[in-house]
C-alpha atoms as a PDB file:
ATOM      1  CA  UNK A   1      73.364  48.908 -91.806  1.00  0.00           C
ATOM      2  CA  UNK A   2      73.141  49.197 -88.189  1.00  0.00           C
ATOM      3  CA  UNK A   3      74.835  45.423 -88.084  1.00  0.00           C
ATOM      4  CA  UNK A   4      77.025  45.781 -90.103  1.00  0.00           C
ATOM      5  CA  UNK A   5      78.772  48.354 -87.743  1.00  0.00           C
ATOM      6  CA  UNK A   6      78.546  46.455 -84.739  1.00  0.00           C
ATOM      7  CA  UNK A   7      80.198  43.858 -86.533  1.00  0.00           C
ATOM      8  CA  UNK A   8      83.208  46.159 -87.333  1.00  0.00           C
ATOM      9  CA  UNK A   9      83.085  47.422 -83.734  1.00  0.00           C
ATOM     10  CA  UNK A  10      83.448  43.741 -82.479  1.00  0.00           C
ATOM     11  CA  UNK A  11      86.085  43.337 -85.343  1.00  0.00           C
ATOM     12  CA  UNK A  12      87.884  46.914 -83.865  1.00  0.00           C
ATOM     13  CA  UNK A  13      87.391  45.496 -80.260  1.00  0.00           C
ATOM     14  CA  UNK A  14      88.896  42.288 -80.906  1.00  0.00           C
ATOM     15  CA  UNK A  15      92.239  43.760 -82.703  1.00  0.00           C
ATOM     16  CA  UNK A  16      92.512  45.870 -79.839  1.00  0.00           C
ATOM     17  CA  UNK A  17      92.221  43.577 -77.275  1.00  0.00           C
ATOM     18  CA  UNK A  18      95.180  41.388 -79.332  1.00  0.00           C
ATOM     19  CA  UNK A  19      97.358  44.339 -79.576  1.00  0.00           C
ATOM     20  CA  UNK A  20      97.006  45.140 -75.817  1.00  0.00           C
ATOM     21  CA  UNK A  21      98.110  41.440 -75.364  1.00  0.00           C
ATOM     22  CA  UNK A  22     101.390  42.611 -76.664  1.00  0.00           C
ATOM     23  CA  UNK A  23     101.909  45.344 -75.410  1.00  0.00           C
ATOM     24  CA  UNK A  24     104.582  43.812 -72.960  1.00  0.00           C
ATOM     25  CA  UNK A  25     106.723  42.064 -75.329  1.00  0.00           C
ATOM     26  CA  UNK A  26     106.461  45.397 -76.888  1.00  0.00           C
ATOM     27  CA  UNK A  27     107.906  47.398 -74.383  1.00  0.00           C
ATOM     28  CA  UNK A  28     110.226  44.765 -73.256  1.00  0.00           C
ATOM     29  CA  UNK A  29     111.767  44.844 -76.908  1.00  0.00           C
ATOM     30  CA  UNK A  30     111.492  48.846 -77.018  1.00  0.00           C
ATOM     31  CA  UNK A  31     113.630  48.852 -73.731  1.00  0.00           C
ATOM     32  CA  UNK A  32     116.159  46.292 -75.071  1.00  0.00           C
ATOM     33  CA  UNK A  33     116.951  48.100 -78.451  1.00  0.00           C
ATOM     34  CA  UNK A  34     117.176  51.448 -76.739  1.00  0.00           C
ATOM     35  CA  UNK A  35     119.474  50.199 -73.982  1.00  0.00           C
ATOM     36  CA  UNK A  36     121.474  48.472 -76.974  1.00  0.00           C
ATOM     37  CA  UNK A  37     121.968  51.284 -78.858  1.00  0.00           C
ATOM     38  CA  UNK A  38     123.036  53.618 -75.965  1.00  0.00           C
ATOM     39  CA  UNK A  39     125.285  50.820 -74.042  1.00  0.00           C
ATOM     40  CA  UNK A  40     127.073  50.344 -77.535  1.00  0.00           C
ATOM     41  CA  UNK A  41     128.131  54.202 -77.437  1.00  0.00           C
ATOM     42  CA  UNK A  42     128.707  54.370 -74.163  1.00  0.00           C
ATOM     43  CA  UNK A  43     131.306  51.340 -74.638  1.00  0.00           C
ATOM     44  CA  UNK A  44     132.909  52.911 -77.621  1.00  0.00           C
ATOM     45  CA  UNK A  45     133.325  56.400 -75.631  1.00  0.00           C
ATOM     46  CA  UNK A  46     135.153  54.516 -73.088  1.00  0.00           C
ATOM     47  CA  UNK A  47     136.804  52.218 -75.427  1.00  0.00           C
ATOM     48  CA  UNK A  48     138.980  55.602 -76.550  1.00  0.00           C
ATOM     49  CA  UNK A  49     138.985  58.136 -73.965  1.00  0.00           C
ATOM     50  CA  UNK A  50     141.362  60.254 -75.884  1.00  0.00           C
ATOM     51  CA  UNK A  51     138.820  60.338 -79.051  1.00  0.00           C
ATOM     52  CA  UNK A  52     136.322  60.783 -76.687  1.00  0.00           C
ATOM     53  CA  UNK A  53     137.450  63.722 -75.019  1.00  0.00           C
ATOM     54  CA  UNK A  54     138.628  65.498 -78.723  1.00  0.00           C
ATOM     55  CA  UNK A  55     135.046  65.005 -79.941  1.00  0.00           C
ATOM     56  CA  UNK A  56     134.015  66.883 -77.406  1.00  0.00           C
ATOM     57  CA  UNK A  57     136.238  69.060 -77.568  1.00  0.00           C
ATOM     58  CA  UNK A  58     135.929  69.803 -81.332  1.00  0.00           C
ATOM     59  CA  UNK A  59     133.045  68.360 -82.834  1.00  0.00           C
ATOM     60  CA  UNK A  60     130.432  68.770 -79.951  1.00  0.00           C
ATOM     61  CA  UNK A  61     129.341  71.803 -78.829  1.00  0.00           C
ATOM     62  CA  UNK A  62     127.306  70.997 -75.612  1.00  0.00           C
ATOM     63  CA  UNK A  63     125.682  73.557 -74.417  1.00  0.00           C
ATOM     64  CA  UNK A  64     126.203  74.471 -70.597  1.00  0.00           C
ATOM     65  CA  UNK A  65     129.201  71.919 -69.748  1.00  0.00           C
ATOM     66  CA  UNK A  66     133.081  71.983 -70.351  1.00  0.00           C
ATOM     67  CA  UNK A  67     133.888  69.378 -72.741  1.00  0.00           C
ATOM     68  CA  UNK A  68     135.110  66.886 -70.066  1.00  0.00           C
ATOM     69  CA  UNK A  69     132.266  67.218 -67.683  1.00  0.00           C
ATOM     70  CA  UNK A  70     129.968  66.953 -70.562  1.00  0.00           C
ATOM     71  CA  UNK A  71     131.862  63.685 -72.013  1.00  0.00           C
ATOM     72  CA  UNK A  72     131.789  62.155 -68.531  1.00  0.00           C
ATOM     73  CA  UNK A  73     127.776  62.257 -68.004  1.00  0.00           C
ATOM     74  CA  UNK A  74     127.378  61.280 -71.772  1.00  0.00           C
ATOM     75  CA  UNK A  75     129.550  58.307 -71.208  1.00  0.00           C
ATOM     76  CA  UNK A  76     128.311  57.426 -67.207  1.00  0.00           C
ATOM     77  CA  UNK A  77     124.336  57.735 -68.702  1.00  0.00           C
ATOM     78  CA  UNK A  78     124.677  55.868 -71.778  1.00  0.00           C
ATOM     79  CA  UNK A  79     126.120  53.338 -69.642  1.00  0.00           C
ATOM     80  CA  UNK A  80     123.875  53.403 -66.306  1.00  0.00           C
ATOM     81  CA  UNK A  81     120.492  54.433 -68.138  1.00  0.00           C
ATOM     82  CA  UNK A  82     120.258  51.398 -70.632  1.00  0.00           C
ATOM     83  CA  UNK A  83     121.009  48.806 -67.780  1.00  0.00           C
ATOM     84  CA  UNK A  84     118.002  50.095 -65.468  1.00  0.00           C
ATOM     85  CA  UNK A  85     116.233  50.205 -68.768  1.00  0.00           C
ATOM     86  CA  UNK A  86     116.759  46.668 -69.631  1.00  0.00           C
ATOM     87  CA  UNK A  87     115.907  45.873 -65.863  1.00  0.00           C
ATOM     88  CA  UNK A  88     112.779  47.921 -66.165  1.00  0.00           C
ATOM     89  CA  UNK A  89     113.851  49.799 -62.891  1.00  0.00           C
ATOM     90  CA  UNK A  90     114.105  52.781 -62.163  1.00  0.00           C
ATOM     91  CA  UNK A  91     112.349  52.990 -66.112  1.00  0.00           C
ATOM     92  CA  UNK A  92     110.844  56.864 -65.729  1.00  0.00           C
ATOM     93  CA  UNK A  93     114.076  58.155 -64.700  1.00  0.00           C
ATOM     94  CA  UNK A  94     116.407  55.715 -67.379  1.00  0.00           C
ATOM     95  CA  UNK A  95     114.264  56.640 -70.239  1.00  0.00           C
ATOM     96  CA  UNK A  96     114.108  60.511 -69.252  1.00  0.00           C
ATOM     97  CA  UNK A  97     117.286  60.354 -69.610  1.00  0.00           C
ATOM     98  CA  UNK A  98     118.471  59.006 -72.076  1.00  0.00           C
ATOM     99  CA  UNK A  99     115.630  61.326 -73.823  1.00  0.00           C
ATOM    100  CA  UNK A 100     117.528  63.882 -72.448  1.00  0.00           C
ATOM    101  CA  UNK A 101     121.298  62.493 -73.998  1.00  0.00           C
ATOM    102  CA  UNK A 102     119.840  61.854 -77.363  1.00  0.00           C
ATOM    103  CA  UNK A 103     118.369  65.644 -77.435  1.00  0.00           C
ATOM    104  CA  UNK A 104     121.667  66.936 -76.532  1.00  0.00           C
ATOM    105  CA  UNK A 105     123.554  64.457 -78.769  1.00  0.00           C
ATOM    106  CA  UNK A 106     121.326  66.014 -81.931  1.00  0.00           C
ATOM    107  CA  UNK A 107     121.463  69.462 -80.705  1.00  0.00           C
ATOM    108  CA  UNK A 108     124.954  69.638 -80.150  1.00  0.00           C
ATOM    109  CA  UNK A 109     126.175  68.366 -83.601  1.00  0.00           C
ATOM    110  CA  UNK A 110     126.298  70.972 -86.123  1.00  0.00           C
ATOM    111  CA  UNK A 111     126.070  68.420 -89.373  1.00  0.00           C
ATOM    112  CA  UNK A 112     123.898  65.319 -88.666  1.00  0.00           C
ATOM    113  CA  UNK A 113     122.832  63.447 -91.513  1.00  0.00           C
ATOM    114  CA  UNK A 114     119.112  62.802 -92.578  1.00  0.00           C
ATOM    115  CA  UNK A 115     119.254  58.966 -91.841  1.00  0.00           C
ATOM    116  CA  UNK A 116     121.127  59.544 -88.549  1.00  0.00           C
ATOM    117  CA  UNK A 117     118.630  62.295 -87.437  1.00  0.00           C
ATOM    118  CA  UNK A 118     115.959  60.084 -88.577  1.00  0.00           C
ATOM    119  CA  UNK A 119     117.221  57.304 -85.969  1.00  0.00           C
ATOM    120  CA  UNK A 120     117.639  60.268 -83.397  1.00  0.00           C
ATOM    121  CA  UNK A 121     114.276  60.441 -83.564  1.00  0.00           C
ATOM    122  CA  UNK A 122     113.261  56.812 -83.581  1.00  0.00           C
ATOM    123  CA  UNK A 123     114.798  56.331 -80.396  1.00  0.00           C
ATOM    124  CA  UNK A 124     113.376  59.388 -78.920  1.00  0.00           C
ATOM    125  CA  UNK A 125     110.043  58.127 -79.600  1.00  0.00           C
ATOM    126  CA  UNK A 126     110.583  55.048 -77.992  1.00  0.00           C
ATOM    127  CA  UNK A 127     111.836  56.525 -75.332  1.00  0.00           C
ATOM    128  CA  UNK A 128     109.131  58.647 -74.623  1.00  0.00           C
ATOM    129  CA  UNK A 129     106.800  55.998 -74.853  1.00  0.00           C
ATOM    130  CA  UNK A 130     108.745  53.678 -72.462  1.00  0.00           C
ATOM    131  CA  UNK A 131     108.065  57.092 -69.774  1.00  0.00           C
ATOM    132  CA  UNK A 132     104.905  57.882 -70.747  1.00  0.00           C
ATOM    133  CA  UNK A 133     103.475  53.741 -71.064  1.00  0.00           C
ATOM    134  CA  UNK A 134     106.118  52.528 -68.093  1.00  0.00           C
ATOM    135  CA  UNK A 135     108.211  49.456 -68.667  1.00  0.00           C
ATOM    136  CA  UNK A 136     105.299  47.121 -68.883  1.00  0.00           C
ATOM    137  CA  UNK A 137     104.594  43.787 -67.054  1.00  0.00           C
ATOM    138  CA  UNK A 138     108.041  42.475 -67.082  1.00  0.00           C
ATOM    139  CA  UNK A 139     110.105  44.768 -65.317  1.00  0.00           C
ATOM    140  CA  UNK A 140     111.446  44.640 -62.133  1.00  0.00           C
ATOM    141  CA  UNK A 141     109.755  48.279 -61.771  1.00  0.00           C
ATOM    142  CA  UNK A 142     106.378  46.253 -62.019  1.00  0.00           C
ATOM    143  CA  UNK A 143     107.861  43.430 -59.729  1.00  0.00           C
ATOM    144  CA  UNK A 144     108.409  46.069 -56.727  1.00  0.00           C
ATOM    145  CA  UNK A 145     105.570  48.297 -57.338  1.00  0.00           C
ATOM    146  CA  UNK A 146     103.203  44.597 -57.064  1.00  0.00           C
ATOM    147  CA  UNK A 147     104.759  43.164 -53.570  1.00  0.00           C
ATOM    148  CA  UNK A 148     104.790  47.188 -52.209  1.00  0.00           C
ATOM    149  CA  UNK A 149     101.115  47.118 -53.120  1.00  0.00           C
ATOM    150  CA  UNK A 150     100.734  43.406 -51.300  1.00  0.00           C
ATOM    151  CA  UNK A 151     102.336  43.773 -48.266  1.00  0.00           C
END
């Protein structure tokens, strides 16, 4: 009996140890998707300005900004955040906020539908992992932090 579970602990040990090898690519592709996702709205915000500024106006009811100021740093974040986020610098402070816009983006609709709360919260869960794990090994984050350490 007793061998039997150190063979399942070496079995556990060894899946862990493979998962932790991928780790980075995990993160990297967490930090990608995210950024995509966000840079893709941002774009279409400033793609219509006019749209942009009605929703806001209308449909959005963001607490603590006027419309316009509120549109502005939704726009300027989803823009800025994703491209330190793809860069892996700056990561703590991209992915807080873009936590951050996402909250207020769910909170501040009065409808949202199951399957677009559901990716709300997908992408708030990657987020949160991308602050709470850091960008991983290849990030420019990691890059800095490494040659700081060196010299």
């Amino acid at each position: 009996m007793k061998s039997l579970a150190y063979s399942f602990y070496g079995v556990n040990e060894s899946v862990q140890r493979l998962i932790g090898s991928l780790l980075p690519i995990s993160l990297l592709v967490g930090r990608v998707y995210v950024a995509w996702v966000f840079f893709k709205a941002g774009l279409t915000k400033i793609d219509d300005w006019g749209t942009t500024l009605f929703l806001f106006e209308e449909e959005y009811s963001v607490p603590l900004f006027s419309p316009e100021v509120a549109a502005f740093l939704a726009t300027f974040g989803e823009l800025v955040f994703p491209v330190l986020l793809v860069l892996g610098l700056f990561s703590l402070l991209s992915a807080a906020g873009l936590f951050v816009i996402n909250i207020v983006a769910v909170i501040s609709l009065e409808m949202i539908a199951p399957a677009a709360e559901l990716y709300h919260v997908v992408w708030g869960l990657i987020l949160l992992a991308l602050a709470m794990c850091g960008p991983g090994l290849w990030s420019l984050d990691k890059a800095i932090t490494s040659r700081l350490k060196r010299g």
